[in-house]
PDB file of N, CA and C in Angstrom:
ATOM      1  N   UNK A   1      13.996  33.935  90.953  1.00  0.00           N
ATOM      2  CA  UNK A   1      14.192  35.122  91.762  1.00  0.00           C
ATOM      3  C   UNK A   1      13.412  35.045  93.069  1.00  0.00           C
ATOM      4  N   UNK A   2      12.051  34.685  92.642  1.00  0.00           N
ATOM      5  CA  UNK A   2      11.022  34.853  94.050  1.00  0.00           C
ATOM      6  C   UNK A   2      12.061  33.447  95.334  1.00  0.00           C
ATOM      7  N   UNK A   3      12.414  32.319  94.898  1.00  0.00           N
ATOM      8  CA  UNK A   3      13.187  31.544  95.706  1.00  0.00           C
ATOM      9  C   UNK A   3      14.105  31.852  96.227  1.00  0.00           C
ATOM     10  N   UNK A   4      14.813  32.888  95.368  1.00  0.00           N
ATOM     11  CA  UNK A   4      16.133  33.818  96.348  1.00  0.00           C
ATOM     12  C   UNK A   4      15.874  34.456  96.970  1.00  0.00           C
ATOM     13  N   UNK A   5      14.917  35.117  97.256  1.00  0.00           N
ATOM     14  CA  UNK A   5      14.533  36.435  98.208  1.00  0.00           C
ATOM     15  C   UNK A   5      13.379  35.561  99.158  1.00  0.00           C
ATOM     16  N   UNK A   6      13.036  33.941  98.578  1.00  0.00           N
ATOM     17  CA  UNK A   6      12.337  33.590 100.235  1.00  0.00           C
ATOM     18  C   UNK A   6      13.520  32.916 100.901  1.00  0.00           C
ATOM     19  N   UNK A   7      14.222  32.326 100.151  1.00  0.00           N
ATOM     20  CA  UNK A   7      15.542  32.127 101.081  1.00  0.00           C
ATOM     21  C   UNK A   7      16.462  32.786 101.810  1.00  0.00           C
ATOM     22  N   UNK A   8      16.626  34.132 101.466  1.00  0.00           N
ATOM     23  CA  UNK A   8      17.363  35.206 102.573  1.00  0.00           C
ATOM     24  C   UNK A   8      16.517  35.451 103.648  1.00  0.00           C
ATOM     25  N   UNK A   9      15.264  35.750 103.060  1.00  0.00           N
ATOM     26  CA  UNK A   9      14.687  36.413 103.931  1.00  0.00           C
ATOM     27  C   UNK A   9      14.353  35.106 105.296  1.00  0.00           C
ATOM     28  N   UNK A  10      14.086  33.880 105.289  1.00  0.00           N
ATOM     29  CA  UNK A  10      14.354  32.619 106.323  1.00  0.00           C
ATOM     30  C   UNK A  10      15.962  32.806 106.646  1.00  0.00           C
ATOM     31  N   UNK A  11      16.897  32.690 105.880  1.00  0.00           N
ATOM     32  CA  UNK A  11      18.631  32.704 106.676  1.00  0.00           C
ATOM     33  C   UNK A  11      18.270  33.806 107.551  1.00  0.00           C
ATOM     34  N   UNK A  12      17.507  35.141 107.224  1.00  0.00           N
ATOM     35  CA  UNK A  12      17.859  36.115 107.605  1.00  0.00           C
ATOM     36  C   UNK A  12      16.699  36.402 109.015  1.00  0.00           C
ATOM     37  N   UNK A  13      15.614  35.571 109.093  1.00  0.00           N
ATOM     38  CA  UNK A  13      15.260  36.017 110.114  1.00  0.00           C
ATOM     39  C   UNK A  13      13.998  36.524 109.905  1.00  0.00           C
ATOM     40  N   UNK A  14      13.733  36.903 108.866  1.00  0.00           N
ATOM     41  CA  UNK A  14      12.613  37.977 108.191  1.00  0.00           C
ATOM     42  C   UNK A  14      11.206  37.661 108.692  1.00  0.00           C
ATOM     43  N   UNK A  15      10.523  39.004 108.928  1.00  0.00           N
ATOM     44  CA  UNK A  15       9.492  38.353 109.982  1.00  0.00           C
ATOM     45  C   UNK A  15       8.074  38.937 108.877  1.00  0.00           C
ATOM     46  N   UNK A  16       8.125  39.276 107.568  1.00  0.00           N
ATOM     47  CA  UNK A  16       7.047  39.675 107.101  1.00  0.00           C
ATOM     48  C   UNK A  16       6.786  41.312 107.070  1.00  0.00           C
ATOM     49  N   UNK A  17       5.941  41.771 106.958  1.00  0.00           N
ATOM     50  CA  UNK A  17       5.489  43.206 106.744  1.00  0.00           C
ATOM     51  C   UNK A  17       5.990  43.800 107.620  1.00  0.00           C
ATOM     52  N   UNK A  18       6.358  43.163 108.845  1.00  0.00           N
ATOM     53  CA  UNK A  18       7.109  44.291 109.660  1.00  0.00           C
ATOM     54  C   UNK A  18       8.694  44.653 109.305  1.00  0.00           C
ATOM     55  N   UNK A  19       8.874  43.613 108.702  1.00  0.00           N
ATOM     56  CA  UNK A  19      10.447  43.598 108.017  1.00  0.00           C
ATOM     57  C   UNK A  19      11.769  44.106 109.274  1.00  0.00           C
ATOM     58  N   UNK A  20      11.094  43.527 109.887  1.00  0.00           N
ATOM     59  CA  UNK A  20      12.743  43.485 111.340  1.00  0.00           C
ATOM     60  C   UNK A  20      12.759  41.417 111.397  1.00  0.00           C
ATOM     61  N   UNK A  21      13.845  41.714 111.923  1.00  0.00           N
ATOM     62  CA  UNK A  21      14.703  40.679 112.028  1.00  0.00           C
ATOM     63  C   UNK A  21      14.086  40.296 113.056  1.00  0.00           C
ATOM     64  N   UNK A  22      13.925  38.802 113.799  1.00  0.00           N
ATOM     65  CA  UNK A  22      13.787  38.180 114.627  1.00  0.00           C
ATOM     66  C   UNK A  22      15.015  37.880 115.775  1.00  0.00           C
ATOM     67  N   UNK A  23      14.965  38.206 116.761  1.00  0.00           N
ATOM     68  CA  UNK A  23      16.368  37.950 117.584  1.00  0.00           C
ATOM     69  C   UNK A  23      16.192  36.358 118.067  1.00  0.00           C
ATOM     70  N   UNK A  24      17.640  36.381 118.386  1.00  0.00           N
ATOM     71  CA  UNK A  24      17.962  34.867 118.679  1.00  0.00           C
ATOM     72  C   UNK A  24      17.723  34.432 119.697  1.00  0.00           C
ATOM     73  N   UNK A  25      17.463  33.450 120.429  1.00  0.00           N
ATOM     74  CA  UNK A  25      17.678  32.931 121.499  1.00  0.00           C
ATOM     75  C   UNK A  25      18.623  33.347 122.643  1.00  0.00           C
ATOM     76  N   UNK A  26      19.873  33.270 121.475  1.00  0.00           N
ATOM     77  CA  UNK A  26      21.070  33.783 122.321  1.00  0.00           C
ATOM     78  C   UNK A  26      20.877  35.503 122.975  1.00  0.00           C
ATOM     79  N   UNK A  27      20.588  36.086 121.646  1.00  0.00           N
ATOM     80  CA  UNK A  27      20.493  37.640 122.083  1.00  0.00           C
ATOM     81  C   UNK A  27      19.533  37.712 123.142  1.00  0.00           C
ATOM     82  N   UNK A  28      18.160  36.881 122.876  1.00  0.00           N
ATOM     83  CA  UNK A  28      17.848  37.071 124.216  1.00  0.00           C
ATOM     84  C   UNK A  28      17.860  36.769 125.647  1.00  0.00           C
ATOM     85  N   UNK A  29      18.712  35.997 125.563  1.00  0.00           N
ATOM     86  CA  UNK A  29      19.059  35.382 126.569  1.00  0.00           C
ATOM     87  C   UNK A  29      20.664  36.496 127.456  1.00  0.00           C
ATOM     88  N   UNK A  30      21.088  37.112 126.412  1.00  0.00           N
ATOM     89  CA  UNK A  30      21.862  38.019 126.342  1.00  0.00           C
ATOM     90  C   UNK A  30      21.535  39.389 127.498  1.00  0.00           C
ATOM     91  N   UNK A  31      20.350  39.653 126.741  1.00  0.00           N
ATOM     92  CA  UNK A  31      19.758  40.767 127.263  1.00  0.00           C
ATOM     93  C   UNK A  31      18.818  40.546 128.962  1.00  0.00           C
ATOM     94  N   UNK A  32      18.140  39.569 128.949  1.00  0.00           N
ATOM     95  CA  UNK A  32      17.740  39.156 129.884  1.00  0.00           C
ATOM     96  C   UNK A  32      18.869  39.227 131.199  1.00  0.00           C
ATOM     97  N   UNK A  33      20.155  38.033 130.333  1.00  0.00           N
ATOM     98  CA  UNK A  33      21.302  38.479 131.500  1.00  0.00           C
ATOM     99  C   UNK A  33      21.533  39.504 132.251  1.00  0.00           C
ATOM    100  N   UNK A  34      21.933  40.655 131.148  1.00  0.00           N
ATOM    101  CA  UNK A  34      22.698  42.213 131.017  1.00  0.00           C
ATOM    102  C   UNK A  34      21.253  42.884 132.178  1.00  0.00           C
ATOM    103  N   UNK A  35      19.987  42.415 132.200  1.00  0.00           N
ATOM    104  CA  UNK A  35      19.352  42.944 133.066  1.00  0.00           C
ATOM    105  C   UNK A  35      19.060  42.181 134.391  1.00  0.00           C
ATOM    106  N   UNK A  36      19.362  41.162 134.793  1.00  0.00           N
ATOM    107  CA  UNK A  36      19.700  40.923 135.832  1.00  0.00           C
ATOM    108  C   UNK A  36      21.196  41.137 136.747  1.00  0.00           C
ATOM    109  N   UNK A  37      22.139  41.061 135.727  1.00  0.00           N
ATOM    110  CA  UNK A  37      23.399  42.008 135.846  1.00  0.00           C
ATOM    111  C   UNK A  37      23.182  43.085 136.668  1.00  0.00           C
ATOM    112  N   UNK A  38      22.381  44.351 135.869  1.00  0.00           N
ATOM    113  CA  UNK A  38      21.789  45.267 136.347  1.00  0.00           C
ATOM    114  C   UNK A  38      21.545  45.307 137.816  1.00  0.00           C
ATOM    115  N   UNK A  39      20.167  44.576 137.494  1.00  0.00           N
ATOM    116  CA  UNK A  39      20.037  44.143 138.763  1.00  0.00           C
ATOM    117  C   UNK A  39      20.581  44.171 140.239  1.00  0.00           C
ATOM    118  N   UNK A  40      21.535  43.390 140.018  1.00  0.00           N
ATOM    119  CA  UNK A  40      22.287  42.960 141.006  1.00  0.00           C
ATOM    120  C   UNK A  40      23.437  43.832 141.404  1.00  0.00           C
ATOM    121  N   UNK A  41      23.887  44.496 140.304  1.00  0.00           N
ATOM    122  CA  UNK A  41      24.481  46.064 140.485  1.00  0.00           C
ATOM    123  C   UNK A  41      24.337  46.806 141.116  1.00  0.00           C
ATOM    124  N   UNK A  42      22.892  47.097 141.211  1.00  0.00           N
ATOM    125  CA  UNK A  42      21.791  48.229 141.409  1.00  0.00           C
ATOM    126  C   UNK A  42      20.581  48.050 142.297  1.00  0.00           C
ATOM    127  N   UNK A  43      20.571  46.777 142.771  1.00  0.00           N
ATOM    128  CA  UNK A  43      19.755  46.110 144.214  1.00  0.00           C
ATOM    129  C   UNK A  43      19.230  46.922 144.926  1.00  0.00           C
ATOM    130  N   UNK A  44      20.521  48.086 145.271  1.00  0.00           N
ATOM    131  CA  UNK A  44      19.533  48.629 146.338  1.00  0.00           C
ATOM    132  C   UNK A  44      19.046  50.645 146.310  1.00  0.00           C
ATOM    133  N   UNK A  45      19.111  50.294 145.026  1.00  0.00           N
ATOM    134  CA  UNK A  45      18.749  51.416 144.543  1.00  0.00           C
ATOM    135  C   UNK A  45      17.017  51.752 143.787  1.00  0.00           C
ATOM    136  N   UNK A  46      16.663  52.649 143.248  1.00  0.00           N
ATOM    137  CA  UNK A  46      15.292  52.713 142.300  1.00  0.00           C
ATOM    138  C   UNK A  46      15.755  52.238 141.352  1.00  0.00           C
ATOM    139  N   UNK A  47      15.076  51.274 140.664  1.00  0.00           N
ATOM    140  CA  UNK A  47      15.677  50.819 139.240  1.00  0.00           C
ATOM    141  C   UNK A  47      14.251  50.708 138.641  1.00  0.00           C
ATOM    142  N   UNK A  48      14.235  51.374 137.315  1.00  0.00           N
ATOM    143  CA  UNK A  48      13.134  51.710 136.677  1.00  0.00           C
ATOM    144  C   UNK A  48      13.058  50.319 135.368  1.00  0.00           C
ATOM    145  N   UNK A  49      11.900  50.210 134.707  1.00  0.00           N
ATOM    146  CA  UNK A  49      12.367  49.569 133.266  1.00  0.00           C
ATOM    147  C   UNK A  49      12.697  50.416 131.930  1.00  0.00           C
ATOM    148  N   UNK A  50      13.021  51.836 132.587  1.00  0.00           N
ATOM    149  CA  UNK A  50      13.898  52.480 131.520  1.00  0.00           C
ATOM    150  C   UNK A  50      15.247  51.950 131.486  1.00  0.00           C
ATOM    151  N   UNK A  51      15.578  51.896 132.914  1.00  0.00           N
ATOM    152  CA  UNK A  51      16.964  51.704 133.339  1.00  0.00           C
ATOM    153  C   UNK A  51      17.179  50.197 132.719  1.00  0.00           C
ATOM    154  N   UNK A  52      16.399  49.064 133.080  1.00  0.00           N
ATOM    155  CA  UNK A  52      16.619  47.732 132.628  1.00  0.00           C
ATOM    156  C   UNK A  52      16.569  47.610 130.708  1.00  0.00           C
ATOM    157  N   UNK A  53      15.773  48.411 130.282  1.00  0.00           N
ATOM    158  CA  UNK A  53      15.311  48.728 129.074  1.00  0.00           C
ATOM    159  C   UNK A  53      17.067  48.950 128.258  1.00  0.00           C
ATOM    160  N   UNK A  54      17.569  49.530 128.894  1.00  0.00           N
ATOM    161  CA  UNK A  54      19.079  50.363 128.688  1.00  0.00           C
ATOM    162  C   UNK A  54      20.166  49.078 128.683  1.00  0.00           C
ATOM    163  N   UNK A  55      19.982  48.404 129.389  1.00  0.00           N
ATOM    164  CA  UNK A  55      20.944  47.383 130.090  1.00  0.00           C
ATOM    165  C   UNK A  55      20.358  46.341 128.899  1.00  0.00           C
ATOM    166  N   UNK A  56      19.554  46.183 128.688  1.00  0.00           N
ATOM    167  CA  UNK A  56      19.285  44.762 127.710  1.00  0.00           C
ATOM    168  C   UNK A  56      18.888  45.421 126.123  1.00  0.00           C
ATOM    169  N   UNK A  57      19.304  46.903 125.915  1.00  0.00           N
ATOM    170  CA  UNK A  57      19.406  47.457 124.762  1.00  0.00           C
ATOM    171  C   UNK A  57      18.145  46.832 123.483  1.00  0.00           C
ATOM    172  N   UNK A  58      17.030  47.004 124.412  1.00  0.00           N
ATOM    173  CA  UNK A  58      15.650  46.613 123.711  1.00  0.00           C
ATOM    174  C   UNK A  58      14.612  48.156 124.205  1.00  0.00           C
ATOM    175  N   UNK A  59      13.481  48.205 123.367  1.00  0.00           N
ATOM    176  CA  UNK A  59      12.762  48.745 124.334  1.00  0.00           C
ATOM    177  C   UNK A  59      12.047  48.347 125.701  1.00  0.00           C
ATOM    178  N   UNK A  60      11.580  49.239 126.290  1.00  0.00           N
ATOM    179  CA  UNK A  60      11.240  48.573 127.815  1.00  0.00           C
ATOM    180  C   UNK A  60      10.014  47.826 127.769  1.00  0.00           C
ATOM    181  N   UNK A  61       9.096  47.593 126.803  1.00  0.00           N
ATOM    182  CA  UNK A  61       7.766  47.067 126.398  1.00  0.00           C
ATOM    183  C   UNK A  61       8.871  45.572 126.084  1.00  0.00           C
ATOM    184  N   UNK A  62       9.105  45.450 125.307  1.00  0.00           N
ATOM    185  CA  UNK A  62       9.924  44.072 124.576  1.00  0.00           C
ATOM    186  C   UNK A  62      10.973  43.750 125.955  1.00  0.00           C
ATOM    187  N   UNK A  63      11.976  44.332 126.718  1.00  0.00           N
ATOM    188  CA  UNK A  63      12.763  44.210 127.781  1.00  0.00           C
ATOM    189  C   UNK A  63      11.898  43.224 129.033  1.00  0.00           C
ATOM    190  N   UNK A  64      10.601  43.845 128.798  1.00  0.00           N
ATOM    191  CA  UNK A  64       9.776  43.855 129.924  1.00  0.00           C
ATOM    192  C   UNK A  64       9.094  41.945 129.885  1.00  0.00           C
ATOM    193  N   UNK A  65       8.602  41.902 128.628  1.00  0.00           N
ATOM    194  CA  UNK A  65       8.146  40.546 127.852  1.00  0.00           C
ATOM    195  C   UNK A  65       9.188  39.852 127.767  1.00  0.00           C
ATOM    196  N   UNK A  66      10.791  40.004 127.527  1.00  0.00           N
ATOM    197  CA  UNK A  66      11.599  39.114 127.123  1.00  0.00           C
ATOM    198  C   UNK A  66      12.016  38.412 128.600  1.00  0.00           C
ATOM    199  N   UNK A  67      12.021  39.569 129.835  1.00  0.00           N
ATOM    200  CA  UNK A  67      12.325  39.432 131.117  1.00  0.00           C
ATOM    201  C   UNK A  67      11.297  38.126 131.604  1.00  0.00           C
ATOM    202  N   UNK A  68      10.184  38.194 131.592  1.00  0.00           N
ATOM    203  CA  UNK A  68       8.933  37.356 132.398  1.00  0.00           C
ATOM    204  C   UNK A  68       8.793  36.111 131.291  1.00  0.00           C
ATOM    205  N   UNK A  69       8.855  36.304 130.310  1.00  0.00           N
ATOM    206  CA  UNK A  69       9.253  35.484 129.051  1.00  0.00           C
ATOM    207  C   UNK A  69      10.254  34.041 129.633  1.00  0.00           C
ATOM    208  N   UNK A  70      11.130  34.603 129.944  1.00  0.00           N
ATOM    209  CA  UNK A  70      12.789  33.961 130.000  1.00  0.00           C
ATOM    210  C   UNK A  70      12.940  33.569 131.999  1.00  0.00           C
ATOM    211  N   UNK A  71      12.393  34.093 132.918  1.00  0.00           N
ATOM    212  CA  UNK A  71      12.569  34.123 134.289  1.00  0.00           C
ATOM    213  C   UNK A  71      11.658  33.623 134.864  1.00  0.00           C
ATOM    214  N   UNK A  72      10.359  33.740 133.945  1.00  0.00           N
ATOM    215  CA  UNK A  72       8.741  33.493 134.280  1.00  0.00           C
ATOM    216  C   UNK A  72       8.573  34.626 135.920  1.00  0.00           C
ATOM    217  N   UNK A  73       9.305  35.607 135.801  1.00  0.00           N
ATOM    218  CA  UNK A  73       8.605  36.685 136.561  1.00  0.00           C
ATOM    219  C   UNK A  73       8.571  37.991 136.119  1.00  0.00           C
ATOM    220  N   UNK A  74       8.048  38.663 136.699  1.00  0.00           N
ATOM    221  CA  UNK A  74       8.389  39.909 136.094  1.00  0.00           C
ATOM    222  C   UNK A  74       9.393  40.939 136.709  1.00  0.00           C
ATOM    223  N   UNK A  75      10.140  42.167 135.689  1.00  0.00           N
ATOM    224  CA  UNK A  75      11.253  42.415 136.627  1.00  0.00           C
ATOM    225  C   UNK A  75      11.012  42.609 138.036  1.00  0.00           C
ATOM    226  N   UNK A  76       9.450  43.450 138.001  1.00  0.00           N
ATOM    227  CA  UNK A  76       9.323  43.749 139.834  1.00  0.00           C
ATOM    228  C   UNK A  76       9.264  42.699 140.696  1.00  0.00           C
ATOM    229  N   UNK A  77       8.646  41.720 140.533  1.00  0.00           N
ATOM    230  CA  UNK A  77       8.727  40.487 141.053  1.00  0.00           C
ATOM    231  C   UNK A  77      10.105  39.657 141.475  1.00  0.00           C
ATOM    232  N   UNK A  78      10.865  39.666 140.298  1.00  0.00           N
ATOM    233  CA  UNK A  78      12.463  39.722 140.533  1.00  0.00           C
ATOM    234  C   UNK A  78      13.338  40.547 141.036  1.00  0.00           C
ATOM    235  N   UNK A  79      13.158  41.633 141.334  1.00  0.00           N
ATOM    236  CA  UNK A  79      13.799  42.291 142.220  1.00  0.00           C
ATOM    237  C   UNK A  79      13.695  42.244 143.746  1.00  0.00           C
ATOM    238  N   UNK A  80      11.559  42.108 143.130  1.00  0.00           N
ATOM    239  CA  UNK A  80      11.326  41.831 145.289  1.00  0.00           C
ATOM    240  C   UNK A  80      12.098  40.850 146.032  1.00  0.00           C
ATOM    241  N   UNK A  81      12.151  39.588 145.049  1.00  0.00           N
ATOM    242  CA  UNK A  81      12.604  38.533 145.486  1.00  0.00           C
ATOM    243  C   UNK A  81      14.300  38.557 145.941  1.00  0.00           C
ATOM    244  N   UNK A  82      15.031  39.045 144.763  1.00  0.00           N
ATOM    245  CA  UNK A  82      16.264  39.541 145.065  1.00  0.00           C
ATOM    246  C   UNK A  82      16.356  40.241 146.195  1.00  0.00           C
ATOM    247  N   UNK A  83      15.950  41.334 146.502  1.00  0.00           N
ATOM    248  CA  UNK A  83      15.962  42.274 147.914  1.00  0.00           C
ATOM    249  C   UNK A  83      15.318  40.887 149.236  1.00  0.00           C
ATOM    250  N   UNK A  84      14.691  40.681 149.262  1.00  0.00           N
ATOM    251  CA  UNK A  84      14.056  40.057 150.105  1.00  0.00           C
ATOM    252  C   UNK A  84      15.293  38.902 150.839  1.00  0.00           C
ATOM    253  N   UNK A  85      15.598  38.163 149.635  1.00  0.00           N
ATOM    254  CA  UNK A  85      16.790  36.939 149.599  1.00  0.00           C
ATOM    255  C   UNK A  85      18.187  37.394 150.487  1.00  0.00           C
ATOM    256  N   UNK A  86      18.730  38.975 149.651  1.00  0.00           N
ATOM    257  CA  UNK A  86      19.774  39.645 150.516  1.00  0.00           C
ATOM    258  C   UNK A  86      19.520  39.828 151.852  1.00  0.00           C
ATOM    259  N   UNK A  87      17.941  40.127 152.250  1.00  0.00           N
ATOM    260  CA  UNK A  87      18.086  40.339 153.281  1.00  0.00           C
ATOM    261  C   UNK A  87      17.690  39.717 154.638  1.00  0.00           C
ATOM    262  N   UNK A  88      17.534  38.241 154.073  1.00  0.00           N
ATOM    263  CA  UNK A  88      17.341  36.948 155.101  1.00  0.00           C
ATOM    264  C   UNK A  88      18.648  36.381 154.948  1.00  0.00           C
ATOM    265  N   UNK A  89      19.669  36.660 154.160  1.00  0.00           N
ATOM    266  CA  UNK A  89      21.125  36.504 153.941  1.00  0.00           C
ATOM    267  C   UNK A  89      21.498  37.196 155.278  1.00  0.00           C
ATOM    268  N   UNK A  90      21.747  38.660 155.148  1.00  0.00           N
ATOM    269  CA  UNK A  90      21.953  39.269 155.875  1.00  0.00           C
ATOM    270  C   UNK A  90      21.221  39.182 157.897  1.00  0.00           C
ATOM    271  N   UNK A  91      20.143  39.146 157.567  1.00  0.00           N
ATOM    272  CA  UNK A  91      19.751  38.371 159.093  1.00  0.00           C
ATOM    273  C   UNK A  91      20.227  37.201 159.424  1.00  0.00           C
ATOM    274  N   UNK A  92      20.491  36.495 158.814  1.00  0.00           N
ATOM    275  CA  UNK A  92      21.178  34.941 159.023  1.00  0.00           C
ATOM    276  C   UNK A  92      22.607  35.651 159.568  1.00  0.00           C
ATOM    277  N   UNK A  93      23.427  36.106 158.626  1.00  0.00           N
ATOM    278  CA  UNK A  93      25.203  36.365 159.160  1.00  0.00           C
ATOM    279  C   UNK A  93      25.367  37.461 160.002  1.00  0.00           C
ATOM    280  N   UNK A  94      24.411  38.892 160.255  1.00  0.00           N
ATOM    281  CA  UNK A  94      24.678  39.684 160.937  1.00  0.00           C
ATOM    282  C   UNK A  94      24.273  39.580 162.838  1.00  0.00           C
ATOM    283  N   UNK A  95      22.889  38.363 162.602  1.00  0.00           N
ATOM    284  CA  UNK A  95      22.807  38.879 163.442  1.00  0.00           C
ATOM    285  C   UNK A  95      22.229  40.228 164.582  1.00  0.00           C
ATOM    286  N   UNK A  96      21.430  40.969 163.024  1.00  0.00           N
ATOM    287  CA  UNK A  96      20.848  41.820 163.757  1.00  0.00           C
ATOM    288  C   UNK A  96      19.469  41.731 163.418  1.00  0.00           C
ATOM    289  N   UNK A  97      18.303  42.782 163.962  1.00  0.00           N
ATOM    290  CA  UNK A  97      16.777  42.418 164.268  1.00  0.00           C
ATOM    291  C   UNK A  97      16.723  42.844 162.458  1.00  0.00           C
ATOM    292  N   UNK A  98      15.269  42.234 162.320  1.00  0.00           N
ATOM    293  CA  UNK A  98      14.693  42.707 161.483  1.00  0.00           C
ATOM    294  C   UNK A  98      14.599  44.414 161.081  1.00  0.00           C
ATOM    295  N   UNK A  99      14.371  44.880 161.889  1.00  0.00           N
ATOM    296  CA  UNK A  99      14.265  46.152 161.877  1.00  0.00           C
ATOM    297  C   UNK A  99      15.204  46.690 161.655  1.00  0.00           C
ATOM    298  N   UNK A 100      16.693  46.298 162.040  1.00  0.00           N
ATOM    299  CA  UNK A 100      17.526  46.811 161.425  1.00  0.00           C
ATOM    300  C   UNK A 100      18.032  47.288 160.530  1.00  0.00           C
ATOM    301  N   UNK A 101      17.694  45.806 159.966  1.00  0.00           N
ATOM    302  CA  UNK A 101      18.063  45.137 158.347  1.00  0.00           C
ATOM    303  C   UNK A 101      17.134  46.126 157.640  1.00  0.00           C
ATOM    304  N   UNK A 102      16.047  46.333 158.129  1.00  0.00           N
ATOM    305  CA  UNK A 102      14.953  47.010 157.130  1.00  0.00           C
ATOM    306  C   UNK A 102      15.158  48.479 157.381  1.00  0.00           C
ATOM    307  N   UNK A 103      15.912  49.062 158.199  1.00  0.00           N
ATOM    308  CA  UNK A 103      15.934  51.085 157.808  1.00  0.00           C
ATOM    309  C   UNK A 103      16.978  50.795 157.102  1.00  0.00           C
ATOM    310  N   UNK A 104      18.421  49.463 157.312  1.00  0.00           N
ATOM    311  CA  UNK A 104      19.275  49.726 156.221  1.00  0.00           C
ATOM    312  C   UNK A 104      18.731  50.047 154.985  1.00  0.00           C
ATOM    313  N   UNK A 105      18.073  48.916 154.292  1.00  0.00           N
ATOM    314  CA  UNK A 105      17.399  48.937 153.091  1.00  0.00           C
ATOM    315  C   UNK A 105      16.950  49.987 152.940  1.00  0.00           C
ATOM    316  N   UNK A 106      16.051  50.680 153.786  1.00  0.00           N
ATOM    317  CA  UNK A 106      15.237  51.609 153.445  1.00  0.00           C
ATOM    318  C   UNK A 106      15.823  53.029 153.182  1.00  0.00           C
ATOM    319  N   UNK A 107      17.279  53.370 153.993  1.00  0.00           N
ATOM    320  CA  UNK A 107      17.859  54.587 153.717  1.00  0.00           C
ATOM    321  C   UNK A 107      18.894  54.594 152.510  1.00  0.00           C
ATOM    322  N   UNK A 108      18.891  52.823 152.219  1.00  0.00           N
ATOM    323  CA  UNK A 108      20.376  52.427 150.651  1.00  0.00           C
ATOM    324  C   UNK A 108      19.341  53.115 149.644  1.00  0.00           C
ATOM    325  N   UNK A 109      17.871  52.961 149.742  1.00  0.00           N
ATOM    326  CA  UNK A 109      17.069  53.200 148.240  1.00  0.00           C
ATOM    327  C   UNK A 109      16.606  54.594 148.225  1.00  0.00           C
TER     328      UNK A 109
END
């Protein structure tokens, strides 16, 4: 009996006294996605780690670890970078001053 129930509990993931399941690689890699998804959705808006928390259907403590975990940054860090990237994109093809580019940003958020 005790060999059947250590064998589910390994197929199954089983993590001990806390008795939750261990997620996969995949799932997290899943979720990580679904919040850069986000992300990129939502660029130029406030985006909270409730909001990312939602999108990778974890809590925002675990969302937050799986994010810097998996990207090696953290979401704020990844977003700066994202905003920043769009908007040396955008000075490159538009053509207009810095300053421009930056009340856009500043009146999209």
């Amino acid at each position: 009996m005790a060999k059947k129930v250590e064998a589910f509990r390994r197929a199954s993931g089983y993590m001990g006294i806390v008795g939750r399941r261990q997620t996969t690689m995949d799932e997290r890699m899943a979720a990580v996605q679904r919040m850069q998804d986000y992300i990129g959705l939502h660029l130029h808006e406030h985006i909270t780690m409730a909001d990312l928390a939602a999108a990778a259907l974890f809590s925002p403590w675990h969302s937050y670890r799986l994010f810097r975990e998996l990207t090696g940054l953290t979401p704020a860090a990844y977003i700066r970078r994202m905003r920043l990237s769009h908007s040396a994109m955008e000075l490159k093809r538009s053509g207009r001053t810095i300053t421009e580019v930056a009340r856009v940003r500043i009146r999209q958020r």
